[in-house]
C-alpha atoms as a PDB file:
ATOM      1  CA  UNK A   1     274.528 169.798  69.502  1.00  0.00           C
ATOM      2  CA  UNK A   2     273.860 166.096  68.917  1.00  0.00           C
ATOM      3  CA  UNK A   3     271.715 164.551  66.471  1.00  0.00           C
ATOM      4  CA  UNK A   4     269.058 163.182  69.098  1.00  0.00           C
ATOM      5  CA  UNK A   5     268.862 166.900  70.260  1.00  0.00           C
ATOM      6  CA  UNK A   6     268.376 168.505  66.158  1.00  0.00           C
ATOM      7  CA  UNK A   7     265.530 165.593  66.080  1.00  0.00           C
ATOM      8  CA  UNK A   8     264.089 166.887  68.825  1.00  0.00           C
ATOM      9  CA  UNK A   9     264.281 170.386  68.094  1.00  0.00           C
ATOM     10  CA  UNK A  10     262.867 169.532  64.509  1.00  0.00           C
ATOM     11  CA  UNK A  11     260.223 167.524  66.008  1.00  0.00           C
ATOM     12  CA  UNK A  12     258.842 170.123  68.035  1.00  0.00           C
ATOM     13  CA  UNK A  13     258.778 172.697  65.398  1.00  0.00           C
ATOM     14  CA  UNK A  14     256.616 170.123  63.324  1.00  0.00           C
ATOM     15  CA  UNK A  15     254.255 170.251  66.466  1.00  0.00           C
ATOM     16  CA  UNK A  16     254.031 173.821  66.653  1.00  0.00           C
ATOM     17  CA  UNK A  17     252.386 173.614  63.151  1.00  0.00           C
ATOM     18  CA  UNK A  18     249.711 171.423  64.100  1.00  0.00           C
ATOM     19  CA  UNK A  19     247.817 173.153  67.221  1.00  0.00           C
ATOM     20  CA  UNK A  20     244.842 170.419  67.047  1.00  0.00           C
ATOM     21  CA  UNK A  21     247.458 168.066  68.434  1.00  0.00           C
ATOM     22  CA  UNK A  22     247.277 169.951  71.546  1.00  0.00           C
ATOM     23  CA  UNK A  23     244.164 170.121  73.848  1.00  0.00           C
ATOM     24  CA  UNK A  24     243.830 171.476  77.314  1.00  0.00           C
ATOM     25  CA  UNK A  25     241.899 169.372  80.384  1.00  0.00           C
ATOM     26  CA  UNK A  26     242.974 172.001  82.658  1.00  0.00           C
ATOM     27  CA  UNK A  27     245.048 175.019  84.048  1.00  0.00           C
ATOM     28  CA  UNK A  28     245.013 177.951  86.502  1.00  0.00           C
ATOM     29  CA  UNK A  29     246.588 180.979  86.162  1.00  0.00           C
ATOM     30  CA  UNK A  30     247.295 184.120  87.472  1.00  0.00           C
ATOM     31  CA  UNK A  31     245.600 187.377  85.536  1.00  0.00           C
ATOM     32  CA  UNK A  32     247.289 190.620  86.686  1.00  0.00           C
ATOM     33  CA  UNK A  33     244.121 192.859  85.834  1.00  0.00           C
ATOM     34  CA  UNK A  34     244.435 196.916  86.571  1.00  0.00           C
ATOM     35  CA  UNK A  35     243.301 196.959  90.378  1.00  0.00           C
ATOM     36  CA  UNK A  36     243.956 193.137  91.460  1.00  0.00           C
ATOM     37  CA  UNK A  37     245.799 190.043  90.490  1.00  0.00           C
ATOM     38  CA  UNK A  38     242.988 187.637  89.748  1.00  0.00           C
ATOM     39  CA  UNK A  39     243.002 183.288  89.686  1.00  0.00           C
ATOM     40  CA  UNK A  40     241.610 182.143  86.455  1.00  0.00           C
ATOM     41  CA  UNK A  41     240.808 178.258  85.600  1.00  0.00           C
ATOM     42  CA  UNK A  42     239.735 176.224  83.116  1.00  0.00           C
ATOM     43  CA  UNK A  43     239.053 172.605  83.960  1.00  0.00           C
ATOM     44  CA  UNK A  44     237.171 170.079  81.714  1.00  0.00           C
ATOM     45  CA  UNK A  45     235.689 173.107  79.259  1.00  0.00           C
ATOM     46  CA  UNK A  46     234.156 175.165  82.520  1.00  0.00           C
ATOM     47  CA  UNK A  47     236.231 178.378  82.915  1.00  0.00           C
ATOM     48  CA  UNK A  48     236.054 179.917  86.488  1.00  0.00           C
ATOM     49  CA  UNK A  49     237.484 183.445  87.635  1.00  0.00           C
ATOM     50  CA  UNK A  50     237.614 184.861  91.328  1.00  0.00           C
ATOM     51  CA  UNK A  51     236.295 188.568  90.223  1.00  0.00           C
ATOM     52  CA  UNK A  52     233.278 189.600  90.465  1.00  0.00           C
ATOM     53  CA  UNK A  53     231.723 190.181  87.462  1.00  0.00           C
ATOM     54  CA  UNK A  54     232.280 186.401  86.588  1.00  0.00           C
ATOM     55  CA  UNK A  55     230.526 185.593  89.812  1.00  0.00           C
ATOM     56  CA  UNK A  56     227.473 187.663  88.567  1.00  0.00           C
ATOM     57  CA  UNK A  57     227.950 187.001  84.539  1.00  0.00           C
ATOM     58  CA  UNK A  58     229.698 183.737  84.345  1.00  0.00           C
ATOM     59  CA  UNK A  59     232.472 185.426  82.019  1.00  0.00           C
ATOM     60  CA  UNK A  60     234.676 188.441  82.728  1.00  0.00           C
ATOM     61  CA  UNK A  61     237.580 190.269  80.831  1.00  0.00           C
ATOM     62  CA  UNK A  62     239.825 188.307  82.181  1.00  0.00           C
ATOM     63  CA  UNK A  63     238.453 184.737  80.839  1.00  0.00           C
ATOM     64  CA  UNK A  64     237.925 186.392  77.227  1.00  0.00           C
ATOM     65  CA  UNK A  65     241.830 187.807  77.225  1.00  0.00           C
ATOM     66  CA  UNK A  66     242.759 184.293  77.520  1.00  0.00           C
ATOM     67  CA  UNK A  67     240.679 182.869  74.966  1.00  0.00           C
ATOM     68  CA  UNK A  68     241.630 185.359  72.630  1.00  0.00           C
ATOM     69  CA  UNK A  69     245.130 184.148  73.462  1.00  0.00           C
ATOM     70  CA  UNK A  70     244.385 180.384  73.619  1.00  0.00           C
ATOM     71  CA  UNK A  71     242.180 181.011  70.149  1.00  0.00           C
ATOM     72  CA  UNK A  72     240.609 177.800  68.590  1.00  0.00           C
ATOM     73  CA  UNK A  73     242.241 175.511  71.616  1.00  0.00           C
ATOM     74  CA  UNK A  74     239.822 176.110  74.484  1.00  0.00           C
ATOM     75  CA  UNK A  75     236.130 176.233  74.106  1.00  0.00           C
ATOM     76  CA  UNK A  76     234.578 180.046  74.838  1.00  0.00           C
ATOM     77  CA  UNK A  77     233.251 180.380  78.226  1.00  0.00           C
ATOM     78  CA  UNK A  78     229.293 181.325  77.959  1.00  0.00           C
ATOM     79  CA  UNK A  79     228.035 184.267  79.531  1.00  0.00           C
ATOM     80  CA  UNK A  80     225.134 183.646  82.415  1.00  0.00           C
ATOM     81  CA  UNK A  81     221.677 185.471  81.367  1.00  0.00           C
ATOM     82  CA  UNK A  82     221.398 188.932  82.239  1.00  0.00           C
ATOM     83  CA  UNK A  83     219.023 189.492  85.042  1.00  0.00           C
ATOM     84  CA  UNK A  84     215.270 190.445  84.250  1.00  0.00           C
END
């Protein structure tokens, strides 16, 4: 391995350390829940999911998995009001 690579290698280690030098604008993935795969987003601190208790809640299981896994780098999604 060269030196440019080691650098590199060291570099990114040093990055690892410091998570506020990483924010995310956006992303999709793909959440393979129990019954269906569901398409999760998160684009300029608005999360959207295709089930459909995000539709009726505005925050679902699968949105809070990932922010437990994305922890202090993506803002929480807010839940909608419950219904009166």
């Amino acid at each position: 391995m060269d030196s440019a690579m080691i650098g590199k290698i060291e570099k990114a280690i040093q990055y690892a350390q410091e998570p506020d030098r990483v924010s995310f604008d956006s992303f999709q993935v793909t959440f393979k829940g129990d019954h269906h795969n569901h398409i999760v987003t998160y684009k300029a601190g608005e999360w959207r999911c295709d089930c459909s208790f995000f539709k009726a809640r505005g925050v679902c299981s699968h949105i809070m998995t990932i922010e437990r896994i994305l922890a202090g780098i993506v803002a929480p999604a807010e839940a909608a009001p419950m219904p009166a």
